[in-house]
PDB file of N, CA and C in Angstrom:
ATOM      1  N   UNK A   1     123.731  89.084 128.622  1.00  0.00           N
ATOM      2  CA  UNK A   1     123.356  88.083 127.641  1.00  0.00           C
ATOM      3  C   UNK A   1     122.801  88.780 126.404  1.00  0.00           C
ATOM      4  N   UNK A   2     123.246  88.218 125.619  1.00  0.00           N
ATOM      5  CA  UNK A   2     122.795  89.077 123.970  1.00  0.00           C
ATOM      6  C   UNK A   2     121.682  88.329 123.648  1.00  0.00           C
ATOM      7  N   UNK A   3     120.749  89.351 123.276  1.00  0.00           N
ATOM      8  CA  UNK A   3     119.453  88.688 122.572  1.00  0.00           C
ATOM      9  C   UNK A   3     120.072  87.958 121.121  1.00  0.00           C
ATOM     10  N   UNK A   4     118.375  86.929 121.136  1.00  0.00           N
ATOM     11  CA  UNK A   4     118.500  86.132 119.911  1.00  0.00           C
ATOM     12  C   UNK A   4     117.815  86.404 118.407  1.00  0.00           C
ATOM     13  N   UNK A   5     117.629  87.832 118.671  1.00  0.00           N
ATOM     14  CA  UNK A   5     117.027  88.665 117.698  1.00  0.00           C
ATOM     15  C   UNK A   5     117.531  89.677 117.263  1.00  0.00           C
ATOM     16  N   UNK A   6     117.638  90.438 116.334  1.00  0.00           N
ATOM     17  CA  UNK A   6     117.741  92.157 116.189  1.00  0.00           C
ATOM     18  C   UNK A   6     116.891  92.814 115.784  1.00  0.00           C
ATOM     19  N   UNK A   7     116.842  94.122 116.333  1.00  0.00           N
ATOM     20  CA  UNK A   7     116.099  94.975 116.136  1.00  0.00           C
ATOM     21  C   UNK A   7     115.304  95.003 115.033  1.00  0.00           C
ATOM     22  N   UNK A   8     116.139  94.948 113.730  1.00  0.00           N
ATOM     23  CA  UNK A   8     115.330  94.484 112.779  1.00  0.00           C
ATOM     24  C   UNK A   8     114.201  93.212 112.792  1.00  0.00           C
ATOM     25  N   UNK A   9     114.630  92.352 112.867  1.00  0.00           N
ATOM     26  CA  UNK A   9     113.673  90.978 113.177  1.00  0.00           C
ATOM     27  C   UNK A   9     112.873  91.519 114.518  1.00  0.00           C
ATOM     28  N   UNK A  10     112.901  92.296 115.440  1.00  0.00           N
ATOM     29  CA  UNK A  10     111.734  92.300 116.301  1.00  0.00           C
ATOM     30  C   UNK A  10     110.923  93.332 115.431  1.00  0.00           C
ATOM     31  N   UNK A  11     111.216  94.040 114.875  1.00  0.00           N
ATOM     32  CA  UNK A  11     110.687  95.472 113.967  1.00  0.00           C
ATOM     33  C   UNK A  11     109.441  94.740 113.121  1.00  0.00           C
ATOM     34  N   UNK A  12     110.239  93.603 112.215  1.00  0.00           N
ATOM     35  CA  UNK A  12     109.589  93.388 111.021  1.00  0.00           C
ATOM     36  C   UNK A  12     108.434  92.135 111.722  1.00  0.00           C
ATOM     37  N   UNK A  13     108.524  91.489 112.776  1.00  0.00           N
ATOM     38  CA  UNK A  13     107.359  90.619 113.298  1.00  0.00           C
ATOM     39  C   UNK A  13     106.842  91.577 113.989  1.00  0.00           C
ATOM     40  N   UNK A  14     106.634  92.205 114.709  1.00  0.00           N
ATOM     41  CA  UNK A  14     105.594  93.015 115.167  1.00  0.00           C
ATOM     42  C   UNK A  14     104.964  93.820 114.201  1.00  0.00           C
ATOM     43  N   UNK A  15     105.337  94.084 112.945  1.00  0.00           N
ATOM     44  CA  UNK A  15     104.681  94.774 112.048  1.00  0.00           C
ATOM     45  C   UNK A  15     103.738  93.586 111.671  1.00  0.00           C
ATOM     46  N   UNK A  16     104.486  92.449 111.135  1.00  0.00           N
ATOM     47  CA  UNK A  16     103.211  91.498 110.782  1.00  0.00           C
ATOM     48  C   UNK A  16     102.459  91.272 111.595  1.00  0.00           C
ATOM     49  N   UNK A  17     102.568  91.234 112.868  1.00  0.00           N
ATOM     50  CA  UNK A  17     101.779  91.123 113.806  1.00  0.00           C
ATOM     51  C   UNK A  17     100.515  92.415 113.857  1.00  0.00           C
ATOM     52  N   UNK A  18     100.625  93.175 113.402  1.00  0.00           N
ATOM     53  CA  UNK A  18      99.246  94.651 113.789  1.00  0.00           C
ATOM     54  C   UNK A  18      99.348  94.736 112.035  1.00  0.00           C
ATOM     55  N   UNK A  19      99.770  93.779 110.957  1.00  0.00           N
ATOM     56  CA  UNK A  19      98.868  93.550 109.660  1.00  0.00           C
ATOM     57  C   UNK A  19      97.811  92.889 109.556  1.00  0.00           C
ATOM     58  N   UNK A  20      97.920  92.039 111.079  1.00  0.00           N
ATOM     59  CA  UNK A  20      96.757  91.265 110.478  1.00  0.00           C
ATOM     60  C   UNK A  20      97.261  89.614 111.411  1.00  0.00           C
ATOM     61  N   UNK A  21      98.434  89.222 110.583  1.00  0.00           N
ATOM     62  CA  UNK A  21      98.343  88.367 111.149  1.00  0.00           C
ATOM     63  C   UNK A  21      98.777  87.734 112.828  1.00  0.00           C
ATOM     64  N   UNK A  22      98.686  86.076 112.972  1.00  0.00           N
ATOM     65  CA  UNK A  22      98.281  85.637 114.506  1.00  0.00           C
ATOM     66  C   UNK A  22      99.271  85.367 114.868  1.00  0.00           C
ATOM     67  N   UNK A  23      99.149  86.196 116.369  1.00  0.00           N
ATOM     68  CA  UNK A  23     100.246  86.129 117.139  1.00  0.00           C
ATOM     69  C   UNK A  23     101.327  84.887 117.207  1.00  0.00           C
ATOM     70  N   UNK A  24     100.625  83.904 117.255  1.00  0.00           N
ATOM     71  CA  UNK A  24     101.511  82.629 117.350  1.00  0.00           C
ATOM     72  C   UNK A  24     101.702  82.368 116.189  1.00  0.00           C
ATOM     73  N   UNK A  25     101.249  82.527 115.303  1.00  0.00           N
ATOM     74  CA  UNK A  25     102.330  82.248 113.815  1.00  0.00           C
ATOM     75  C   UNK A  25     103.346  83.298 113.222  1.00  0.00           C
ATOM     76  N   UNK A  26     103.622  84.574 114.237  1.00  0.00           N
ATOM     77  CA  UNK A  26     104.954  84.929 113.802  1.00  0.00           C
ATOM     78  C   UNK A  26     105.806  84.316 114.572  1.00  0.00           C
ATOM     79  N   UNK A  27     105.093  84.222 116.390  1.00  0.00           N
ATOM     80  CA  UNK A  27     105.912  83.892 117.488  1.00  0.00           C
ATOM     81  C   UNK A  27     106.847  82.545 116.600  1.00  0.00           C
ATOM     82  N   UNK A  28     105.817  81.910 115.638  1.00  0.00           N
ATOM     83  CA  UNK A  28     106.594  80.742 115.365  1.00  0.00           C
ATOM     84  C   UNK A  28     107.784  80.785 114.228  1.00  0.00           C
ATOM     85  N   UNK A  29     107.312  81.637 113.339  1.00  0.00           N
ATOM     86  CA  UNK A  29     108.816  81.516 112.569  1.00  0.00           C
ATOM     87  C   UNK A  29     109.217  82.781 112.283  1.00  0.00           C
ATOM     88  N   UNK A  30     109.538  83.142 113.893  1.00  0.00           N
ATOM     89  CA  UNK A  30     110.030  84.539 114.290  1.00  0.00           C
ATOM     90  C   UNK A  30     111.356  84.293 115.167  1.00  0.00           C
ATOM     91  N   UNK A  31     112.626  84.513 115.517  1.00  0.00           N
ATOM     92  CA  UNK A  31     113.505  84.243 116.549  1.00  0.00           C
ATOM     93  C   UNK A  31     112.719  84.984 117.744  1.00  0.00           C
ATOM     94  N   UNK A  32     111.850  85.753 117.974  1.00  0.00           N
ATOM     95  CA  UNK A  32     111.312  86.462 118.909  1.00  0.00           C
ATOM     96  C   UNK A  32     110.361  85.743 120.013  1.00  0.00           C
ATOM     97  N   UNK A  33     110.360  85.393 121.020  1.00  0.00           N
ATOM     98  CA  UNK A  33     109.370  84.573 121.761  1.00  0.00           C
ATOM     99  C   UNK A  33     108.202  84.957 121.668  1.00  0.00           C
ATOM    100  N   UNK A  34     106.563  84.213 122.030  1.00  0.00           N
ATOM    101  CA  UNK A  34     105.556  84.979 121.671  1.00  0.00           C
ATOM    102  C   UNK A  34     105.559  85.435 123.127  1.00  0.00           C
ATOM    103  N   UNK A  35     106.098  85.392 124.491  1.00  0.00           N
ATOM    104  CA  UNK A  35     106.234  86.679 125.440  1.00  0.00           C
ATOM    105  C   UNK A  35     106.106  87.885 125.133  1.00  0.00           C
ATOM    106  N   UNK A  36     107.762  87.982 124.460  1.00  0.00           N
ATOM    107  CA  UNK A  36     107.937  88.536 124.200  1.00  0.00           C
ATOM    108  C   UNK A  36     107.717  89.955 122.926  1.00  0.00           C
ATOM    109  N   UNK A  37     106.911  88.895 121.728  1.00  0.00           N
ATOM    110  CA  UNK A  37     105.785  89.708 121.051  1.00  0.00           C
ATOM    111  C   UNK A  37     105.029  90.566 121.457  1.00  0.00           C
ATOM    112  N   UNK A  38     104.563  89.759 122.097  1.00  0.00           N
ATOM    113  CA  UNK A  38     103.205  90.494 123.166  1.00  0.00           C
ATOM    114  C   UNK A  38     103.370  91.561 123.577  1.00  0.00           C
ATOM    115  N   UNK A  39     104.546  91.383 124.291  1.00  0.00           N
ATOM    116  CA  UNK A  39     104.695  92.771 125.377  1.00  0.00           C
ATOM    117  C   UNK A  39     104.946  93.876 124.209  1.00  0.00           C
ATOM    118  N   UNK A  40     105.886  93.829 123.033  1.00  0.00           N
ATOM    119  CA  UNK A  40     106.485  94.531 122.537  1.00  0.00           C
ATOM    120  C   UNK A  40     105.162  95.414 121.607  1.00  0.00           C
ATOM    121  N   UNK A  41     104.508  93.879 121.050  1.00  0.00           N
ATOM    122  CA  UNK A  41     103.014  94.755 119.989  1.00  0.00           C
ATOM    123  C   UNK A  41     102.145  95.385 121.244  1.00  0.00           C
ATOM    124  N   UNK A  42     102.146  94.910 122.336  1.00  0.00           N
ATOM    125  CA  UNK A  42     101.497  96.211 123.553  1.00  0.00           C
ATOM    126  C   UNK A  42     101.728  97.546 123.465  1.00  0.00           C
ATOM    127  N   UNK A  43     103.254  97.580 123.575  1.00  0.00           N
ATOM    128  CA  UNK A  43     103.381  98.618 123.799  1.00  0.00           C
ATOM    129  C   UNK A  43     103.536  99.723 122.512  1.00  0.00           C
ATOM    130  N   UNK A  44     103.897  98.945 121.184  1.00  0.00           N
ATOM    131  CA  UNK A  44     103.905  99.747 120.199  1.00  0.00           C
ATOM    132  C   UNK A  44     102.475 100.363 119.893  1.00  0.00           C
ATOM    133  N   UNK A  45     101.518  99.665 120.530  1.00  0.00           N
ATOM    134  CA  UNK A  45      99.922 100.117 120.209  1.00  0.00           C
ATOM    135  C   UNK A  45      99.533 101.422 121.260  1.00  0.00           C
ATOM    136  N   UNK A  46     100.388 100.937 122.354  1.00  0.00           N
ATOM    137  CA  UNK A  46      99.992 102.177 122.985  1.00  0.00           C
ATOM    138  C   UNK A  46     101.174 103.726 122.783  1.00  0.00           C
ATOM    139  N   UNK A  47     101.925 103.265 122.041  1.00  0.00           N
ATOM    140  CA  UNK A  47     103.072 104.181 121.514  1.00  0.00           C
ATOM    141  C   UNK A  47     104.056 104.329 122.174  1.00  0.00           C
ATOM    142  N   UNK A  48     103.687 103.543 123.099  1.00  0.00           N
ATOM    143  CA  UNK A  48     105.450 103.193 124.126  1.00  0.00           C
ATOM    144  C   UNK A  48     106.537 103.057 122.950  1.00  0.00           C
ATOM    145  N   UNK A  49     108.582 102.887 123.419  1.00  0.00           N
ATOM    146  CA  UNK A  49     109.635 102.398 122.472  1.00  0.00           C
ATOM    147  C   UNK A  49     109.625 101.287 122.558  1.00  0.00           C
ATOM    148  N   UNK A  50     109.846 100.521 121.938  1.00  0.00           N
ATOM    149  CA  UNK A  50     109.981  99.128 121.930  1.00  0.00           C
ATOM    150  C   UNK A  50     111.647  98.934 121.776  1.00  0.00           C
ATOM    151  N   UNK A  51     112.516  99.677 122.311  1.00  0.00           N
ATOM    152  CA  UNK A  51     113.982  99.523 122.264  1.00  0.00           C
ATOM    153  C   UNK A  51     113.909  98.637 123.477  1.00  0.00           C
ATOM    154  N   UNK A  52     115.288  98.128 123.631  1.00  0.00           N
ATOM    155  CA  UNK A  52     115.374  96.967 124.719  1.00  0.00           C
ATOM    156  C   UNK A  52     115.746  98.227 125.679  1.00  0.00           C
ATOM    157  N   UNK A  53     115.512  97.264 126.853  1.00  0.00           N
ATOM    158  CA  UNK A  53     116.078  98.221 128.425  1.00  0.00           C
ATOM    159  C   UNK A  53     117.147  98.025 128.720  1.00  0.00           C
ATOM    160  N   UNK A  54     117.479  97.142 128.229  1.00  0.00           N
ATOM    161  CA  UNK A  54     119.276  96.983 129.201  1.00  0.00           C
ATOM    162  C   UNK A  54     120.230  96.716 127.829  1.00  0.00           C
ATOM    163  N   UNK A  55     120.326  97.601 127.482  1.00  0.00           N
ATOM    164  CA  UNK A  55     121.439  97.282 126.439  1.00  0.00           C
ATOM    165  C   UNK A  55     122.723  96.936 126.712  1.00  0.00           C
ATOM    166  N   UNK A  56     123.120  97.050 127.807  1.00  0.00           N
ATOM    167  CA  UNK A  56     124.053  96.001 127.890  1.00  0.00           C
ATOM    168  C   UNK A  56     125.467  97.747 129.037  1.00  0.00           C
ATOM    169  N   UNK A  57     126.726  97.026 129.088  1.00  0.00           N
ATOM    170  CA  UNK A  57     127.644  98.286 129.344  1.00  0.00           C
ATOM    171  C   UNK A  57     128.093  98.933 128.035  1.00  0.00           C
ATOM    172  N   UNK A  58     128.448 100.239 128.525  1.00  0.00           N
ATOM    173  CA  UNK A  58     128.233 100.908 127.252  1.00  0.00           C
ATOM    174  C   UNK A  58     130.087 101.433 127.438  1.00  0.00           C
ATOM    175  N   UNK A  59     130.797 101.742 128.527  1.00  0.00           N
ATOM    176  CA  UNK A  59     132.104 101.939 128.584  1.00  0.00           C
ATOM    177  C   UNK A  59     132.801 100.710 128.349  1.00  0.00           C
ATOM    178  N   UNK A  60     133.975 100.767 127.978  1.00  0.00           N
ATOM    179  CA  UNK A  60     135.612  99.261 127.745  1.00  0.00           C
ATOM    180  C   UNK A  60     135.123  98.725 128.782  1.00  0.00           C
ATOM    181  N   UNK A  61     135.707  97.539 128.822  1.00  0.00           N
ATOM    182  CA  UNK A  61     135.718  96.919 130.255  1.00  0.00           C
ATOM    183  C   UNK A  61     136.993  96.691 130.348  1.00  0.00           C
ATOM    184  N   UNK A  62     137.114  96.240 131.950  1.00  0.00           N
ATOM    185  CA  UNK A  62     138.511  96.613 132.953  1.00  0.00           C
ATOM    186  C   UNK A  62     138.877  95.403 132.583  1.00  0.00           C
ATOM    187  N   UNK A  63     140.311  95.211 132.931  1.00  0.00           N
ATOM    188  CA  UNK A  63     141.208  93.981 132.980  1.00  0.00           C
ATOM    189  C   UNK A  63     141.904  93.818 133.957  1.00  0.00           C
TER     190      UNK A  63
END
């Protein structure tokens, strides 16, 4: 399943998010869930990647 965000748009709300402003007002006019905020401004604070984990298959697929 393809996310409803890109990288960019999770990039640029978590930045507003550790400017200052509240969590639930990017969650809100963010495509990003505020779950999913959360976890992501977590881990950017503790310097974890904030790349997704399952990017998906990366070889063709069979027919």
């Amino acid at each position: 399943m393809k996310a409803a965000f890109t990288e960019k748009q999770l990039e640029e709300a978590i930045n507003r998010v550790l400017a200052g402003e509240k969590l639930t007002a990017v969650a809100d006019s963010s495509p990003a869930s505020l779950s999913t905020l959360k976890r992501k401004v977590a881990a950017r604070i503790k310097g974890h990647s904030i790349k997704r984990q399952r990017p998906g298959p990366e070889g063709p697929r069979r027919t």
